[in-house]
N, C-alpha and C. Protein backbone atom coordinates (compact mmCIF):
# COMPACT_ATOMS: atom_id res chain seq x y z
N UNK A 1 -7.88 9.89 -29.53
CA UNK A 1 -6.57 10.26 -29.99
C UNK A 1 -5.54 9.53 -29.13
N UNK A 2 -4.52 9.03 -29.83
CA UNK A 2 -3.92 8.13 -29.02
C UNK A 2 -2.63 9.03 -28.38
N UNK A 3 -1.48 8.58 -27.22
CA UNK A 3 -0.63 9.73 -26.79
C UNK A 3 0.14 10.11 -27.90
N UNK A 4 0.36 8.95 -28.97
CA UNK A 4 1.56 9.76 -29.73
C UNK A 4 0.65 10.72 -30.73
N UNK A 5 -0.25 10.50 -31.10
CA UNK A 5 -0.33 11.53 -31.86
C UNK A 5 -0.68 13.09 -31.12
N UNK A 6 -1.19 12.42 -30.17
CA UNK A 6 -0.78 13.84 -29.26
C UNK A 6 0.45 14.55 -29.12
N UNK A 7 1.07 13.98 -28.60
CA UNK A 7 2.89 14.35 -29.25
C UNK A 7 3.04 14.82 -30.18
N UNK A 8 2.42 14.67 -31.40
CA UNK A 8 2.83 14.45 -32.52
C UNK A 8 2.39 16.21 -32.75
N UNK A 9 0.96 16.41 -32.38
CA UNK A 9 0.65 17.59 -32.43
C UNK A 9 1.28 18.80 -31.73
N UNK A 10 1.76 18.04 -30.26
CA UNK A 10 2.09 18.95 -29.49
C UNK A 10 4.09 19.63 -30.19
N UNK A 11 4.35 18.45 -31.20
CA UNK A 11 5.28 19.02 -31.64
C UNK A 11 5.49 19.97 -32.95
N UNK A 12 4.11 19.41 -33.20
CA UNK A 12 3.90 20.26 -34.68
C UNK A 12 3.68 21.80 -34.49
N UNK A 13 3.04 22.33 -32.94
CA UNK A 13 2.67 23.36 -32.86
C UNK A 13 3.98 23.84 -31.96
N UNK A 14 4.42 23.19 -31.35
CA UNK A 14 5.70 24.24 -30.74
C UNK A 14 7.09 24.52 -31.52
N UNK A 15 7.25 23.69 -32.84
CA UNK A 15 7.87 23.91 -33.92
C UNK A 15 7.12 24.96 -34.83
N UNK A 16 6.23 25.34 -35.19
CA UNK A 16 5.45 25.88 -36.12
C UNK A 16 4.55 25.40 -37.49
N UNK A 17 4.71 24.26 -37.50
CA UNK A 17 4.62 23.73 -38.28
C UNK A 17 2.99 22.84 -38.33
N UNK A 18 1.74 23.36 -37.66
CA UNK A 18 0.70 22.84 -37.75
C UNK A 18 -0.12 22.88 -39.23
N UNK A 19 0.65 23.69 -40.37
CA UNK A 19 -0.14 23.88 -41.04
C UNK A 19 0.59 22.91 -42.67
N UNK A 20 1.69 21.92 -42.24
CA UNK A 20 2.47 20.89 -43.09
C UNK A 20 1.22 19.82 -43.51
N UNK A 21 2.06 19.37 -44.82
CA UNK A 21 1.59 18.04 -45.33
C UNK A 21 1.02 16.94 -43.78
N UNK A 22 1.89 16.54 -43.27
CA UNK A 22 2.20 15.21 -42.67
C UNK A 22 3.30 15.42 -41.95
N UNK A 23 3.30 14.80 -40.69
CA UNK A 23 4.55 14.71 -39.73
C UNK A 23 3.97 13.29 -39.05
N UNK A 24 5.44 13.19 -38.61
CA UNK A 24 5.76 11.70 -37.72
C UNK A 24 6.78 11.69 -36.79
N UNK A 25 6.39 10.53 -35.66
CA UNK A 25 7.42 10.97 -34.83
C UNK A 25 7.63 9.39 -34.35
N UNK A 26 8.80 8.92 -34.10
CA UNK A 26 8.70 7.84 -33.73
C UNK A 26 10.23 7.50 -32.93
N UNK A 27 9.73 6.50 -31.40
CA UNK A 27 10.84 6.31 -30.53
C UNK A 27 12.43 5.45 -31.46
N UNK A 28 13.40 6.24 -31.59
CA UNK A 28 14.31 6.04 -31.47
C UNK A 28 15.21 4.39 -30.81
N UNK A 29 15.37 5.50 -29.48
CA UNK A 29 16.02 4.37 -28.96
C UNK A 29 15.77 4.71 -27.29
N UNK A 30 15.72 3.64 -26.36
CA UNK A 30 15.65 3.63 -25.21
C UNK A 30 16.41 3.18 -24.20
N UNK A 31 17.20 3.82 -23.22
CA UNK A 31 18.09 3.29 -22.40
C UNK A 31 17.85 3.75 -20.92
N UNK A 32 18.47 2.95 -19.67
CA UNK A 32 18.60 3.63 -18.66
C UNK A 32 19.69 4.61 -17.98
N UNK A 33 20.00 5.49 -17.83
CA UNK A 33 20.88 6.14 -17.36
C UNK A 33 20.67 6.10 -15.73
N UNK A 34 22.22 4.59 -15.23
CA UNK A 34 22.40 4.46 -13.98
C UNK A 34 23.22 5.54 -13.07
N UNK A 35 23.33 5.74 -13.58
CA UNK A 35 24.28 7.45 -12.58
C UNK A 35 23.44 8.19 -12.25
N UNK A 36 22.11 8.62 -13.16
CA UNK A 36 21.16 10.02 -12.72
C UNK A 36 20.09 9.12 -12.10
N UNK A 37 19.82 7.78 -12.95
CA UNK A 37 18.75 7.05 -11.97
C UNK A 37 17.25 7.97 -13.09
N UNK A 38 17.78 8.17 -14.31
CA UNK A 38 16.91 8.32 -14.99
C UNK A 38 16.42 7.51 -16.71
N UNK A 39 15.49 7.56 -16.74
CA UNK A 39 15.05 6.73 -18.12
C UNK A 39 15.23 7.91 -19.61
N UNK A 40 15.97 7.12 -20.67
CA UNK A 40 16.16 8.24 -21.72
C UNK A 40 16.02 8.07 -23.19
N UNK A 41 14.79 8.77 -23.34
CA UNK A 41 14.69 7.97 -24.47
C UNK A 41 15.19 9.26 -26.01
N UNK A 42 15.10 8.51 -27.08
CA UNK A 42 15.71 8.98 -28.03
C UNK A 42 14.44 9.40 -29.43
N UNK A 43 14.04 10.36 -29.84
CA UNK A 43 12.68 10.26 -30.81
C UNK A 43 13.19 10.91 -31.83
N UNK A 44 12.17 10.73 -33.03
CA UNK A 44 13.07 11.44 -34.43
C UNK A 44 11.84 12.63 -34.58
N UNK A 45 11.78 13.66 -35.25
CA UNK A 45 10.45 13.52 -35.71
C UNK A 45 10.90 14.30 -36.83
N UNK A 46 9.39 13.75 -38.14
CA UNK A 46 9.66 14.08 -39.36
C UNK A 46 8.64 14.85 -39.91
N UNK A 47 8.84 15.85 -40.94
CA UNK A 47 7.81 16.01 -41.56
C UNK A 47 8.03 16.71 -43.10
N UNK A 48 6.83 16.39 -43.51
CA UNK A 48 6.77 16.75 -44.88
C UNK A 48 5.76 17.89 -45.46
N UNK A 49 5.71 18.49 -46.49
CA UNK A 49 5.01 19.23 -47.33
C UNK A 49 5.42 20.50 -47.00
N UNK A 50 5.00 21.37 -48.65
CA UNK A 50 5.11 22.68 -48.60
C UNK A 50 6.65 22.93 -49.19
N UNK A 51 6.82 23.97 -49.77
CA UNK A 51 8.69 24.15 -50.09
C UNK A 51 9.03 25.36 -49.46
N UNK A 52 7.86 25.90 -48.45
CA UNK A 52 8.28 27.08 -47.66
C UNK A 52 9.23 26.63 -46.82
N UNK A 53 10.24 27.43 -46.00
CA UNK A 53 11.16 27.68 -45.12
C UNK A 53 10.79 27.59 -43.87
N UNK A 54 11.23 26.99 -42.60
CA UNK A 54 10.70 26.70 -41.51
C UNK A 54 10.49 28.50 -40.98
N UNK A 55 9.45 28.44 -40.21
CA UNK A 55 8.77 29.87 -39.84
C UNK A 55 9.73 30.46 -39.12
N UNK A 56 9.90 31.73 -38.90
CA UNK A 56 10.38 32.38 -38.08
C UNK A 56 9.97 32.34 -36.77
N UNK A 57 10.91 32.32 -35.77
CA UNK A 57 10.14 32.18 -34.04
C UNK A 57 8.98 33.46 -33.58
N UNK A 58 8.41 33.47 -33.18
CA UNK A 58 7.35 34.22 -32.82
C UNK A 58 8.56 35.05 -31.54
N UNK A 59 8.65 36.52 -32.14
CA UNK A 59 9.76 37.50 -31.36
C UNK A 59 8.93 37.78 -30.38
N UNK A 60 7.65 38.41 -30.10
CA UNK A 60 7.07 38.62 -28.63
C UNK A 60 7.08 37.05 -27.95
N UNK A 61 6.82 36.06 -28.22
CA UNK A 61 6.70 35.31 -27.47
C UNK A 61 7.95 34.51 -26.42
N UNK A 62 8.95 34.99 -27.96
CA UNK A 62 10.17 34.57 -27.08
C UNK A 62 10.71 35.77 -26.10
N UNK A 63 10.60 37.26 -26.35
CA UNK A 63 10.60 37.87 -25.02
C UNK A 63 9.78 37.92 -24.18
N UNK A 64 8.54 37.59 -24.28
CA UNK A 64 7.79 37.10 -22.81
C UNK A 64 8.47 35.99 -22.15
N UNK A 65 8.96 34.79 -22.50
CA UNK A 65 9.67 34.03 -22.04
C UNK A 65 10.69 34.79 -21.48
N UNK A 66 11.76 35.54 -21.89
CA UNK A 66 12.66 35.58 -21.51
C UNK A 66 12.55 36.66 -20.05
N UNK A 67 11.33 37.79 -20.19
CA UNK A 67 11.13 38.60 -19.50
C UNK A 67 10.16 37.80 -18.10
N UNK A 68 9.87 36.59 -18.40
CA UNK A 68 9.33 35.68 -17.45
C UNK A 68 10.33 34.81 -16.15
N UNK A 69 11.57 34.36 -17.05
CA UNK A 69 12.65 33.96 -16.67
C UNK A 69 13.66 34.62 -15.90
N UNK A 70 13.55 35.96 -16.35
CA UNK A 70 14.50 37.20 -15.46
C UNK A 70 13.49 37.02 -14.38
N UNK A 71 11.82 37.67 -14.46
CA UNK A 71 11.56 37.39 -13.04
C UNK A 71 11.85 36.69 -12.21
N UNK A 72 11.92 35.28 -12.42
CA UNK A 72 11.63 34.16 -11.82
C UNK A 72 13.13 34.62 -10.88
N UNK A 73 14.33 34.36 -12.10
CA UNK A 73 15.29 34.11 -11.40
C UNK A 73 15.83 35.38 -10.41
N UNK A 74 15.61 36.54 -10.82
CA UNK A 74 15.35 37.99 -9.60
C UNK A 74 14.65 37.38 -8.77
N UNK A 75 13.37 36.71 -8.32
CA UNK A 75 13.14 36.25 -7.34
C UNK A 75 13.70 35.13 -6.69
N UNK A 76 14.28 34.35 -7.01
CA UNK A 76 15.53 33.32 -6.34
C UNK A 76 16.53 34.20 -5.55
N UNK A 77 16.76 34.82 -6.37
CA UNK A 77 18.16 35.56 -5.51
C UNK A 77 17.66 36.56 -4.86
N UNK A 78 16.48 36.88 -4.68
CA UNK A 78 15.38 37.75 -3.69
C UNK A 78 15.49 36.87 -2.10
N UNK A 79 15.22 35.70 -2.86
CA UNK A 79 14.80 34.61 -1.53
C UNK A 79 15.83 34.33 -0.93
N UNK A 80 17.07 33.85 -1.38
CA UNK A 80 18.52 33.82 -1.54
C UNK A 80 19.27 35.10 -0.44
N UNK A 81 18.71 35.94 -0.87
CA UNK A 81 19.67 37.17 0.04
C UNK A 81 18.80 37.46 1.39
N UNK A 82 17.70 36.80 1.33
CA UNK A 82 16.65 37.04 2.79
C UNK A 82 17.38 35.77 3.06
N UNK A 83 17.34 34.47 2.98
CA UNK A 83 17.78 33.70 3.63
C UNK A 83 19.15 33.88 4.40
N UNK A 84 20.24 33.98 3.58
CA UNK A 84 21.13 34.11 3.58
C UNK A 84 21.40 35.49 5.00
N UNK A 85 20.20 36.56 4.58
CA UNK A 85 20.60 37.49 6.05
C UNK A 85 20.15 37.31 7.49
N UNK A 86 18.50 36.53 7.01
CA UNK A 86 18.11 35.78 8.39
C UNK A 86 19.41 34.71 9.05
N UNK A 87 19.55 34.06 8.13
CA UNK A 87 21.00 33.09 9.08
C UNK A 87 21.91 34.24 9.80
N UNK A 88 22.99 34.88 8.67
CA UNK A 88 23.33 35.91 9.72
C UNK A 88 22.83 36.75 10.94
N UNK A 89 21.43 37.09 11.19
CA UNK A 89 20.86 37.51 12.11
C UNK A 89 21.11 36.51 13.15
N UNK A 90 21.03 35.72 13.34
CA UNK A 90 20.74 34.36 14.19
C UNK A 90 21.95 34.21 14.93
């Protein structure tokens, strides 16, 4: 399997859409961005079949995400307010 069609899959399934006619994906356009010192590229992707309506988002999955993300960031500002009091100790 070559990378793009890996791509190709990996976009078909985080869109919902593994179970379409046909999809495609193909580079756009490519530039460097000298300010961030990063590479940026531009992709389309297409697809076809079926006259159903793009799926609805999967609702538990997007609150596990979101209930993943509160952790995370409660623990930043966990780490954040220990840091922040160790300096004052000092």
């Amino acid at each position: 399997m070559t990378m793009w069609n890996e791509l190709l899959r990996v976009l078909d399934r985080m869109f919902g859409f593994e179970d379409r006619v046909s999809s495609q994906v193909k580079k756009i356009h490519q530039t460097y961005d000298s300010n961030t010192g990063e590479h940026v590229f531009w992709f389309e992707y297409r697809l076809t079949g079926g006259d159903s309506p793009p799926p609805k988002p999967d609702l538990d999955m997007l609150e596990e995400k979101r209930a993943k993300r509160i952790a995370y960031l409660t623990e930043l500002v966990r780490r954040a307010n220990e840091s922040t009091a160790r300096r004052l100790e000092d």
